[in-house]
C-alpha atoms as a PDB file:
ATOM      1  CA  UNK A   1      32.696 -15.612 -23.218  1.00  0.00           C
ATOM      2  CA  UNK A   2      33.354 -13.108 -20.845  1.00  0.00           C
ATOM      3  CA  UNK A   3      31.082 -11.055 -18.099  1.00  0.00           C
ATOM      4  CA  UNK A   4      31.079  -9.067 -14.950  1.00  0.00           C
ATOM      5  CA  UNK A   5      29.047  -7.683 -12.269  1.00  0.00           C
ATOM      6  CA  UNK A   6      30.068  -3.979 -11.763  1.00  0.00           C
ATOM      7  CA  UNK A   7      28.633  -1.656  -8.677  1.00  0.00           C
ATOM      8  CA  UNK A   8      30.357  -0.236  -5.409  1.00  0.00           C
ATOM      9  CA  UNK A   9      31.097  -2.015  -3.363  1.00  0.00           C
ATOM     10  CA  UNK A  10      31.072  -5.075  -4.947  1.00  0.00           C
ATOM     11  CA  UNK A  11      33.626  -7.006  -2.503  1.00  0.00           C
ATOM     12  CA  UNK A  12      31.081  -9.370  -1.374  1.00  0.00           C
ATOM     13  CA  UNK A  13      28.951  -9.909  -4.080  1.00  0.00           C
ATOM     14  CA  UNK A  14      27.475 -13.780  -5.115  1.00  0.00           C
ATOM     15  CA  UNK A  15      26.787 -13.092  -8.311  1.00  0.00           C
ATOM     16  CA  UNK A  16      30.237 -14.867  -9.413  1.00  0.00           C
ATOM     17  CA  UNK A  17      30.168 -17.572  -6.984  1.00  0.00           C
ATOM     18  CA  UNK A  18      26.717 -17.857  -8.931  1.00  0.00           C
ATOM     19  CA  UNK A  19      27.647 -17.720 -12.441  1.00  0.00           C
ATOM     20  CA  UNK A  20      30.636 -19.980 -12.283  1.00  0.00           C
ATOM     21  CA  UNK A  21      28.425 -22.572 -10.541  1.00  0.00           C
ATOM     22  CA  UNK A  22      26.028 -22.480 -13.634  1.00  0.00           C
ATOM     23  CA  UNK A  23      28.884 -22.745 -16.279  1.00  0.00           C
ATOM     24  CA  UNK A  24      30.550 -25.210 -14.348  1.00  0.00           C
ATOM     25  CA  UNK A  25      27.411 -27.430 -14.858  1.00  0.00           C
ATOM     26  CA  UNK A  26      26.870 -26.498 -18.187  1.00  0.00           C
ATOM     27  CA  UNK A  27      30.209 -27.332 -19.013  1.00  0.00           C
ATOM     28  CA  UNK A  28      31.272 -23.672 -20.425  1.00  0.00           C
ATOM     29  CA  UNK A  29      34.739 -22.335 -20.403  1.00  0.00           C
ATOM     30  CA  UNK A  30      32.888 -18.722 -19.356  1.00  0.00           C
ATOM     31  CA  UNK A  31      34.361 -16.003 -16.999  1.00  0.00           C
ATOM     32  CA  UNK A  32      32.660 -13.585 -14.830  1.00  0.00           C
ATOM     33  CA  UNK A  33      34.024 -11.209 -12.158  1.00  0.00           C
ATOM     34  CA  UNK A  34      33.084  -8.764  -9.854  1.00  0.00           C
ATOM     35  CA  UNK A  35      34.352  -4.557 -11.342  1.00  0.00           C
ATOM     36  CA  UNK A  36      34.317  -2.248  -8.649  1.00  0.00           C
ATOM     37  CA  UNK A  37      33.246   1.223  -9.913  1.00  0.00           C
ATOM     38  CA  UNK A  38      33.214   3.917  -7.568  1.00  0.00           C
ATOM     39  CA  UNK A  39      30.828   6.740  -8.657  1.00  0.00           C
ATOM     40  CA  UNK A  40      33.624   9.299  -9.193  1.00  0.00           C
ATOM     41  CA  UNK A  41      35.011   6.755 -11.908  1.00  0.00           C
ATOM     42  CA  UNK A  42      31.902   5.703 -13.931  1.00  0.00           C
ATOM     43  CA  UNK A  43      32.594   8.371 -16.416  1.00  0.00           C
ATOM     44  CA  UNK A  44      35.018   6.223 -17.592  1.00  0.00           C
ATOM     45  CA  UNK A  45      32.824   2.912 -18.180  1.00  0.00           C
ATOM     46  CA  UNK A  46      32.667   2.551 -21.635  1.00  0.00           C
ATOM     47  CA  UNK A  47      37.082   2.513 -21.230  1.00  0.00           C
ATOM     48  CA  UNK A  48      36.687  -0.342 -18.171  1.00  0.00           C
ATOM     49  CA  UNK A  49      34.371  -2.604 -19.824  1.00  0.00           C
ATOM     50  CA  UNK A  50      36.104  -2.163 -23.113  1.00  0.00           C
ATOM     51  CA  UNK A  51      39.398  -3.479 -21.865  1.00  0.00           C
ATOM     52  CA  UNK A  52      38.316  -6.523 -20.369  1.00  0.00           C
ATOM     53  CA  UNK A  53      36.591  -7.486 -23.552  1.00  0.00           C
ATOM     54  CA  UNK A  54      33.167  -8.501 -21.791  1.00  0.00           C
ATOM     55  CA  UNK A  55      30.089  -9.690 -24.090  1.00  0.00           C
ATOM     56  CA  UNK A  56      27.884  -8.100 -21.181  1.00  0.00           C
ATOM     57  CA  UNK A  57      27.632  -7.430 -17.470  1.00  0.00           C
ATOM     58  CA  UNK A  58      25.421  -7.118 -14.156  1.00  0.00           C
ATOM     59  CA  UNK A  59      24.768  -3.969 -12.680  1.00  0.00           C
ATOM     60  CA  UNK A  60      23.857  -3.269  -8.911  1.00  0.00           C
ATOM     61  CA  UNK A  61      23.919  -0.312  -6.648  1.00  0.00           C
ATOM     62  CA  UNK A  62      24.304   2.247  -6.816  1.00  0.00           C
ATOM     63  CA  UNK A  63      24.711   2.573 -10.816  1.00  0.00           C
ATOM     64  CA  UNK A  64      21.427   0.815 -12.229  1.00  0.00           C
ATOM     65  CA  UNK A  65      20.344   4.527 -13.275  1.00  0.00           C
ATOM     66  CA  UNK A  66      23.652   6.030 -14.115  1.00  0.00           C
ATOM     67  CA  UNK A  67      24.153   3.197 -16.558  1.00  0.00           C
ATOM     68  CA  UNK A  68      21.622   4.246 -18.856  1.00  0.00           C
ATOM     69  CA  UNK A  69      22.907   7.674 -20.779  1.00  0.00           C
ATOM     70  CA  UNK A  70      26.089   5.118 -21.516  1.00  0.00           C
ATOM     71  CA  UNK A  71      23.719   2.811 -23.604  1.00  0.00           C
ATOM     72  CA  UNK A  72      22.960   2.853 -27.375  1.00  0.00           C
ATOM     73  CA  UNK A  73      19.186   0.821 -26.338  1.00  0.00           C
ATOM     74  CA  UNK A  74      17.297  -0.172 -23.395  1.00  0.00           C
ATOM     75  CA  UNK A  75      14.044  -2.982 -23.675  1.00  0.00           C
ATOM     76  CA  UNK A  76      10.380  -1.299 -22.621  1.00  0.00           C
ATOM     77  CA  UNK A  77      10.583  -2.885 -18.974  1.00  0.00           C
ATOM     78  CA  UNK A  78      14.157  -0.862 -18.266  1.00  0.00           C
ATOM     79  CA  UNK A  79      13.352   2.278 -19.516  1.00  0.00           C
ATOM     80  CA  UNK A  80       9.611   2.028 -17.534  1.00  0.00           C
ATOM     81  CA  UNK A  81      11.134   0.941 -14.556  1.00  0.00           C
ATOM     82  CA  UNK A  82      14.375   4.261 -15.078  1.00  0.00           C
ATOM     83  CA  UNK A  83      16.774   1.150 -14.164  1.00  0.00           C
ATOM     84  CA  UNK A  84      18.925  -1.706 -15.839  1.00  0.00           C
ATOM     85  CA  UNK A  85      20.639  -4.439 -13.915  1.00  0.00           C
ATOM     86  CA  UNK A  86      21.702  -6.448 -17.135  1.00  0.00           C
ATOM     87  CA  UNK A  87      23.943  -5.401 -20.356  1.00  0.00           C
ATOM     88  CA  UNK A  88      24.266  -7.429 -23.449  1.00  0.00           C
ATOM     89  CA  UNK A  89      27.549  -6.125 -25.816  1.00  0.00           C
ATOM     90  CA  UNK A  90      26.525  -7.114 -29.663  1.00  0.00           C
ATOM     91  CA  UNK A  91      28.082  -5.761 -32.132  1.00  0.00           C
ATOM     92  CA  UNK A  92      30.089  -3.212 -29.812  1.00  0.00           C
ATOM     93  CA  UNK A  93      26.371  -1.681 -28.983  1.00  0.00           C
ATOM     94  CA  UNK A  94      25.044  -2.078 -25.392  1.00  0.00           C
ATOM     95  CA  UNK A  95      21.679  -3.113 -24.700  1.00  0.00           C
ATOM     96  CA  UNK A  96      19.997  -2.328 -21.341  1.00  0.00           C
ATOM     97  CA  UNK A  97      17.771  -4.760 -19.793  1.00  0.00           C
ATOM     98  CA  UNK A  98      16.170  -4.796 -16.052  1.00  0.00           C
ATOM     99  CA  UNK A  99      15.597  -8.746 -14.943  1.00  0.00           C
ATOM    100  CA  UNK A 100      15.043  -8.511 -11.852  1.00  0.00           C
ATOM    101  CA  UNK A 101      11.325  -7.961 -11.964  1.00  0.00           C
ATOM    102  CA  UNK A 102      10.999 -10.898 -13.723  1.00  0.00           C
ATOM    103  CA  UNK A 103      13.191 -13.028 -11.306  1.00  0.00           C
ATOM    104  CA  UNK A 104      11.221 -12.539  -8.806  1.00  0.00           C
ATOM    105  CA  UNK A 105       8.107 -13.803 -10.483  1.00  0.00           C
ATOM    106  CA  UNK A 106       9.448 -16.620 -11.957  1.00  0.00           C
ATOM    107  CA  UNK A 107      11.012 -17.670  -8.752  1.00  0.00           C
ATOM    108  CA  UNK A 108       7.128 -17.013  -7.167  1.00  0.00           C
ATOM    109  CA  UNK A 109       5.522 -19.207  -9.587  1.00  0.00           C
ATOM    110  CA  UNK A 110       7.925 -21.719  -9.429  1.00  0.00           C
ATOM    111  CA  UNK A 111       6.680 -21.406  -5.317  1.00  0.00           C
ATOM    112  CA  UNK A 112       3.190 -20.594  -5.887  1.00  0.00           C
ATOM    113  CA  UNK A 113       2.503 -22.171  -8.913  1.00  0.00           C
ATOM    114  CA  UNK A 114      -0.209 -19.867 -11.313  1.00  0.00           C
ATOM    115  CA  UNK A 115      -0.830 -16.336  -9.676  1.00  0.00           C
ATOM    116  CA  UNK A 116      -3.148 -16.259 -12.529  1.00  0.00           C
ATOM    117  CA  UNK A 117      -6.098 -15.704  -9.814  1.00  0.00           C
ATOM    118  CA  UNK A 118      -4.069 -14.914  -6.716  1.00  0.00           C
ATOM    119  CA  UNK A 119      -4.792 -11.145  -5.095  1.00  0.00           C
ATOM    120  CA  UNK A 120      -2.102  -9.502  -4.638  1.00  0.00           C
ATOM    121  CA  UNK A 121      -0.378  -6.469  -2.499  1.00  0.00           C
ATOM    122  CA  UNK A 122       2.984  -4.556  -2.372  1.00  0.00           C
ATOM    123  CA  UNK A 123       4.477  -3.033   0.414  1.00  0.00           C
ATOM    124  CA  UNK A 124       6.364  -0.251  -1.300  1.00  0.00           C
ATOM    125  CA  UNK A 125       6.992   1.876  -4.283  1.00  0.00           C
ATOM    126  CA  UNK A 126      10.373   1.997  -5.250  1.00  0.00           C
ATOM    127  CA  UNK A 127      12.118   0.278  -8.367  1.00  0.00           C
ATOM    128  CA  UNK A 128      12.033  -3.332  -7.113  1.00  0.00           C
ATOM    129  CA  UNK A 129       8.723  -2.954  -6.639  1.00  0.00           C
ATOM    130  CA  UNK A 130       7.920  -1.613  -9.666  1.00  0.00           C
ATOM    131  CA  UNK A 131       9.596  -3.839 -11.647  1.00  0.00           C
ATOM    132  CA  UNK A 132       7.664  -6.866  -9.699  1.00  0.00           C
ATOM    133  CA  UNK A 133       4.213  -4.813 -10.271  1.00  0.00           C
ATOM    134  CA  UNK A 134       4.854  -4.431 -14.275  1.00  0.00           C
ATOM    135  CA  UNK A 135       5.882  -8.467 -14.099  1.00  0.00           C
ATOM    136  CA  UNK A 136       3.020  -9.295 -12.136  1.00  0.00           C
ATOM    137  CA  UNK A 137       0.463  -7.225 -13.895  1.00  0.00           C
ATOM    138  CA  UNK A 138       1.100  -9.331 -17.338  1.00  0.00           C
ATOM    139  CA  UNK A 139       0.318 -12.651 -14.518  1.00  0.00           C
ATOM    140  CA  UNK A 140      -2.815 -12.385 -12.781  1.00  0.00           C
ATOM    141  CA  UNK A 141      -6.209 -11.285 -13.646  1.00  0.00           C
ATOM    142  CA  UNK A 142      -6.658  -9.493 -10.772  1.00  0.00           C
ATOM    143  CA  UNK A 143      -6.395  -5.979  -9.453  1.00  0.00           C
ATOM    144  CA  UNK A 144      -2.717  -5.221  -8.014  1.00  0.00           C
ATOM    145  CA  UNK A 145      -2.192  -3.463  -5.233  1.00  0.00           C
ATOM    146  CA  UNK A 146       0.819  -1.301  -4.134  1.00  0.00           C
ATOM    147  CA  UNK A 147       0.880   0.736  -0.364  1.00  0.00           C
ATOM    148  CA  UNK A 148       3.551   3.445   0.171  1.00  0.00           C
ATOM    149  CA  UNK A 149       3.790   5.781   2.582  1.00  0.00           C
ATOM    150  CA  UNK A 150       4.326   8.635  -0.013  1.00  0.00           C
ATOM    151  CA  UNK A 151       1.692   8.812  -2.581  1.00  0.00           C
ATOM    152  CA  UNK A 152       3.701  11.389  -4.809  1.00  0.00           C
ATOM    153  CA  UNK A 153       6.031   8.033  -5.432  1.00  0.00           C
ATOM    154  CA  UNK A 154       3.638   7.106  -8.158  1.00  0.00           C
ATOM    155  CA  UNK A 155       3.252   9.983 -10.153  1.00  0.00           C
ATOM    156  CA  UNK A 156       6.346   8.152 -12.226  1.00  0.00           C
ATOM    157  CA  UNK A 157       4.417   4.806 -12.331  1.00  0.00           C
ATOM    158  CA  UNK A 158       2.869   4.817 -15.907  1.00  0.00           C
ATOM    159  CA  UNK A 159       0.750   1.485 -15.898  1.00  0.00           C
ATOM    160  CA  UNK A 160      -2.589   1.037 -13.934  1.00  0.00           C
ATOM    161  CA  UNK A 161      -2.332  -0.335 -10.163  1.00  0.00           C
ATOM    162  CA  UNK A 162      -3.993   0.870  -6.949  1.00  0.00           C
ATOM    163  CA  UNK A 163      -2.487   2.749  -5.174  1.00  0.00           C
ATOM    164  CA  UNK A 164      -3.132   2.820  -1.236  1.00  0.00           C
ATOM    165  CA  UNK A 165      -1.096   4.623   1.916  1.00  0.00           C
ATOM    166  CA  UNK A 166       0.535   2.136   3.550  1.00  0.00           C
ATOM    167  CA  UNK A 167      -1.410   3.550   6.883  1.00  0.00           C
ATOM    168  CA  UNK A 168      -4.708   1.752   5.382  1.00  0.00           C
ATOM    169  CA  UNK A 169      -3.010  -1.691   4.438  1.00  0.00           C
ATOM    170  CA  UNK A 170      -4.610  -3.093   7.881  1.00  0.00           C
ATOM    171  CA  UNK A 171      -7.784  -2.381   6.681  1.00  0.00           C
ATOM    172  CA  UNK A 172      -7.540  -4.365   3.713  1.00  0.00           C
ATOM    173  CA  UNK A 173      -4.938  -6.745   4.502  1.00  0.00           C
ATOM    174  CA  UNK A 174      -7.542  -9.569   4.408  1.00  0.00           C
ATOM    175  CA  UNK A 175      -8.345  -9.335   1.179  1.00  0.00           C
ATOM    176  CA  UNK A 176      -4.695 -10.634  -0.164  1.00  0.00           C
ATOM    177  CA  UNK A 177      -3.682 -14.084  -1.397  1.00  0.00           C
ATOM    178  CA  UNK A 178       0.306 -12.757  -1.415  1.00  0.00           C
ATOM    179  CA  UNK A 179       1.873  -9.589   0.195  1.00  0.00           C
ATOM    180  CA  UNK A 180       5.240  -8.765  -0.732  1.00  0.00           C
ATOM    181  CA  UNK A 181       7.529  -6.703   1.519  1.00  0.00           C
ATOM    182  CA  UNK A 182       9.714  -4.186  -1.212  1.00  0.00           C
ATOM    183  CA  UNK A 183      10.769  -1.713   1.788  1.00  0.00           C
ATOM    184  CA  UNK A 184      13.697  -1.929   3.858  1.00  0.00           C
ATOM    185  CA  UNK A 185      11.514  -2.047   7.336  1.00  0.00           C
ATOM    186  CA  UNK A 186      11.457  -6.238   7.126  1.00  0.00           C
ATOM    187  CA  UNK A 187      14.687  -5.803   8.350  1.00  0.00           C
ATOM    188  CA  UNK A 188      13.835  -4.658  11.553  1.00  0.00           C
ATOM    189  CA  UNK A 189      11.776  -6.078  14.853  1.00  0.00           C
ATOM    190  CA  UNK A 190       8.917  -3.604  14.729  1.00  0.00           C
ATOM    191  CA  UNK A 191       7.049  -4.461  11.933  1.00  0.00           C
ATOM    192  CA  UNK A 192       3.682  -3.185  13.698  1.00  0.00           C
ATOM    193  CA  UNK A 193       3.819  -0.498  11.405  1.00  0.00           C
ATOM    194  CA  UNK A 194       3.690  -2.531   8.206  1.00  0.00           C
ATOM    195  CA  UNK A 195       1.003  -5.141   8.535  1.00  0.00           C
ATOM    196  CA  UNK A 196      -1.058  -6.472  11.329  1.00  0.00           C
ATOM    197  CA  UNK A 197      -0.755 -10.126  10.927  1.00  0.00           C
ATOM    198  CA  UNK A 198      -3.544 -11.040  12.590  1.00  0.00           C
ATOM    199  CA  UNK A 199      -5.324  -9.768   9.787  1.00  0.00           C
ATOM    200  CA  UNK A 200      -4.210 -11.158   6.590  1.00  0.00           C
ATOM    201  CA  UNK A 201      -5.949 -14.385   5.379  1.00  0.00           C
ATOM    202  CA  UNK A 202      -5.486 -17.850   7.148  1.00  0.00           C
ATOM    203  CA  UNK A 203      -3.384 -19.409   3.907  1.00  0.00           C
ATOM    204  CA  UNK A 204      -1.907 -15.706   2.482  1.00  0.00           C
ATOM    205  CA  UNK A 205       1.746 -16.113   1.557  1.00  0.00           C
ATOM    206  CA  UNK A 206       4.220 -13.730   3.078  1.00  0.00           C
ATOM    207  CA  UNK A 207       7.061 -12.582   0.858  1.00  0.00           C
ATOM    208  CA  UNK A 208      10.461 -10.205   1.152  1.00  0.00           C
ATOM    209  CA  UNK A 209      12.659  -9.861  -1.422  1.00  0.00           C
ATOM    210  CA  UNK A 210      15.534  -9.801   0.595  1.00  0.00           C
ATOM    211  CA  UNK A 211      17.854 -13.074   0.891  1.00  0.00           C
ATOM    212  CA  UNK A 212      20.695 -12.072   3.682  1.00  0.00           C
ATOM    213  CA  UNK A 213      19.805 -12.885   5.847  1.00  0.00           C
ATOM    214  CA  UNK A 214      16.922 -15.713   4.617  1.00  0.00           C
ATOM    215  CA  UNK A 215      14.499 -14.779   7.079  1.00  0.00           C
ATOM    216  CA  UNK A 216      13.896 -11.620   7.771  1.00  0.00           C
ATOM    217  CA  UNK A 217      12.202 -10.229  11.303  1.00  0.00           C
ATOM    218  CA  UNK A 218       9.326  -9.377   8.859  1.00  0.00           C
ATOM    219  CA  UNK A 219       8.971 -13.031   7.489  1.00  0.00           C
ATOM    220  CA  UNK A 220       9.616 -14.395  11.056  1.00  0.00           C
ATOM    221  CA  UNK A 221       6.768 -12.444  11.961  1.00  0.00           C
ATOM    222  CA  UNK A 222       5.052 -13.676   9.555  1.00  0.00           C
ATOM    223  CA  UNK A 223       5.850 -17.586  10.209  1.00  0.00           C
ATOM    224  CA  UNK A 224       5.136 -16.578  14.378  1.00  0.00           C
ATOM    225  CA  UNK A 225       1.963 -16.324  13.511  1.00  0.00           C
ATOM    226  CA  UNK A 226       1.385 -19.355  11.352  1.00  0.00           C
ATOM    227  CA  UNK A 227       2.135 -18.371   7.617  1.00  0.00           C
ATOM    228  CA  UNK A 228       3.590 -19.566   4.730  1.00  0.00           C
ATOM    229  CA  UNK A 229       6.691 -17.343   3.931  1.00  0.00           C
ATOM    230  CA  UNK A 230       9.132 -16.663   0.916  1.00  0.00           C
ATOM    231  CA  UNK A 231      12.332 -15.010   0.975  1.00  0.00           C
ATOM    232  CA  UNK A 232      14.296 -13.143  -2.260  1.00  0.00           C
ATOM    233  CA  UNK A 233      16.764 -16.003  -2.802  1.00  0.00           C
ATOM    234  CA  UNK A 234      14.818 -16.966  -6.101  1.00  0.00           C
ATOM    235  CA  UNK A 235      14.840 -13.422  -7.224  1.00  0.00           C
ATOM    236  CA  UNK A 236      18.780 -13.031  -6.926  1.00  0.00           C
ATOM    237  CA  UNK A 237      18.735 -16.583  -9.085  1.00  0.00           C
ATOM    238  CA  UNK A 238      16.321 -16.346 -11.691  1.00  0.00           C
ATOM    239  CA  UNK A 239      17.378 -12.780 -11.895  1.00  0.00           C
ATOM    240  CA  UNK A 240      20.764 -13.958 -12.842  1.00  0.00           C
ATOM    241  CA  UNK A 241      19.290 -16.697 -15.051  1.00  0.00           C
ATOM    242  CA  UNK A 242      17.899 -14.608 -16.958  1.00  0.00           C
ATOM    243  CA  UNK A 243      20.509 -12.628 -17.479  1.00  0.00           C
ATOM    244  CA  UNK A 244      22.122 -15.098 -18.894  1.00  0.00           C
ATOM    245  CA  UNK A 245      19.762 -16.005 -21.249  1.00  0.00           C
ATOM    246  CA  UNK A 246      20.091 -12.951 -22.543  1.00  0.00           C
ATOM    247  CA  UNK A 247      23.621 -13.058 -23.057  1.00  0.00           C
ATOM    248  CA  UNK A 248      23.377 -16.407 -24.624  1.00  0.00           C
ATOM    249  CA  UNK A 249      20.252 -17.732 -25.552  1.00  0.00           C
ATOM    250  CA  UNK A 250      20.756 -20.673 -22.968  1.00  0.00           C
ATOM    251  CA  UNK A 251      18.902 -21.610 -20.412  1.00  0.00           C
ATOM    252  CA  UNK A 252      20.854 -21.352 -16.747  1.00  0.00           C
ATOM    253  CA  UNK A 253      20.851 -24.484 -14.355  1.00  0.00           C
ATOM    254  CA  UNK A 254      18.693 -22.866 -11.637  1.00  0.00           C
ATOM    255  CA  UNK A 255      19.806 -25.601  -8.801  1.00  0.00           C
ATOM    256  CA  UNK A 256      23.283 -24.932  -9.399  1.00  0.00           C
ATOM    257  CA  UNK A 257      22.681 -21.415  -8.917  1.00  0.00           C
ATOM    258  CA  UNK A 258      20.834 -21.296  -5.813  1.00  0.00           C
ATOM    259  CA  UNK A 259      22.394 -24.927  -4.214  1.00  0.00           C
ATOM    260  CA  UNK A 260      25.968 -22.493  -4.926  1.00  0.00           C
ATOM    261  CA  UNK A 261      24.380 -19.232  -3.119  1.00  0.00           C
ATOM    262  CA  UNK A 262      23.189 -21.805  -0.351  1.00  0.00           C
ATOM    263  CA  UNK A 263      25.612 -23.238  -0.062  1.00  0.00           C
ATOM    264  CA  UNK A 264      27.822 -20.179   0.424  1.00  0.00           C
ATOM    265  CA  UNK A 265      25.271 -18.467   3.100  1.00  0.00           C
ATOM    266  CA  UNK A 266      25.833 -21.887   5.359  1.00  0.00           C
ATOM    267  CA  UNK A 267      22.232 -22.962   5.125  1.00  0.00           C
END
């Protein structure tokens, strides 16, 4: 079988590395390489994929969207979340999927263990963490809650969460069990503006869903002042796992996948 991860630009993408790592201990004779599709081209998608013969493919930035009018069906979660990061050819028909919501959960429970009571809040509300709110909302009994700094963002969200400006998550911050950082600013040093650490609970777990670099200032913060953190490594994995899955009705060796990506980021 054949598959590909397709975005721009796609140069230094793990997702191969990844892949190949999991065949290679599943014994498969399975290929998968990285397309580069530069917006100007994607019109022509349907052609690309077609010639390489692919039974389905990743999709990253910046075409998760632009994907969809290309696709003859797309599951619940990918048309709520307006985004699709997995395809599955059948048949010559392309299904849309979106994973990576649940890659990140399954990768937090696998952490965690049952979020089943755990209190949870977002920082965020773009399509990461939307997907990880839908995920997380069929998980835990309790009330989620998201914090952006533009409320308008969730006029598009279409299940029940509450919604907070990220200006009040101080106030509540000790309420949480897990925050998760969606929003670009863990990547920076002044993370004042996010969350007040000295606020959250004594045992809350910090998250990020970003993996490069593995700690971000955000989850440094975070472990400064005594936390438990959790970067997006898992997420990237199980994302890719279950892509797989749905390509093939296998289950992916997860420690292959991550020891490759570890191995590959010199950690």
């Amino acid at each position: 079988m054949k598959f590909a991860v397709i975005g721009h630009p796609i140069k230094h993408s793990l997702s191969p590395l990844m892949h190949h790592a999991n065949f290679k201990k599943l014994n498969l004779d399975y290929q998968y390489e990285a397309i580069n599709i530069p917006e100007s081209h994607f019109q022509h998608i349907r052609e690309i994929i077609s010639e390489r013969e692919l039974d389905g493919f990743n999709v990253t930035i910046p075409h998760k969207a632009r994907i969809i009018p290309y696709l003859d069906d797309i599951s619940d979660e990918a048309k709520e979340m307006g985004a699709v990061n997995t395809v599955k050819i059948k048949n010559g028909k392309w299904i849309g999927y979106n994973t990576d919501g649940i890659g990140f959960v399954k990768g937090l429970e696998s952490y965690y263990g049952s979020l089943k009571d755990a209190k949870i809040l977002i920082l965020g509300a773009g399509g990461a963490s939307k997907g990880i709110t839908y995920q997380l909302k069929q998980k835990t009994t309790q009330p989620i809650f998201v914090a952006n700094r533009t409320m308008s963002r969730f006029e598009t969200w279409t299940f029940n969460i509450n919604a907070v400006p990220l200006s009040e998550v101080t106030n509540i911050a000790d309420q949480f069990d897990i925050i998760i950082n969606t929003t670009p600013l863990g990547m920076y040093d002044s993370n004042d503006s996010i969350l007040t650490f000295e606020r959250l609970k004594k045992r809350a777990l910090v998250c990020d869903i970003i993996y490069t670099p593995l700690e971000t200032p955000f989850l440094a913060n975070a472990r400064h002042h005594g936390y438990d953190t959790y970067n997006g490594l898992d997420m990237f994995v199980y994302q890719g796992a279950e892509s797989f899955n749905i390509w093939t009705a296998m289950d992916a060796n997860i420690n292959a996948m991550r020891t490759s990506v570890l191995n590959k980021l010199n950690v």
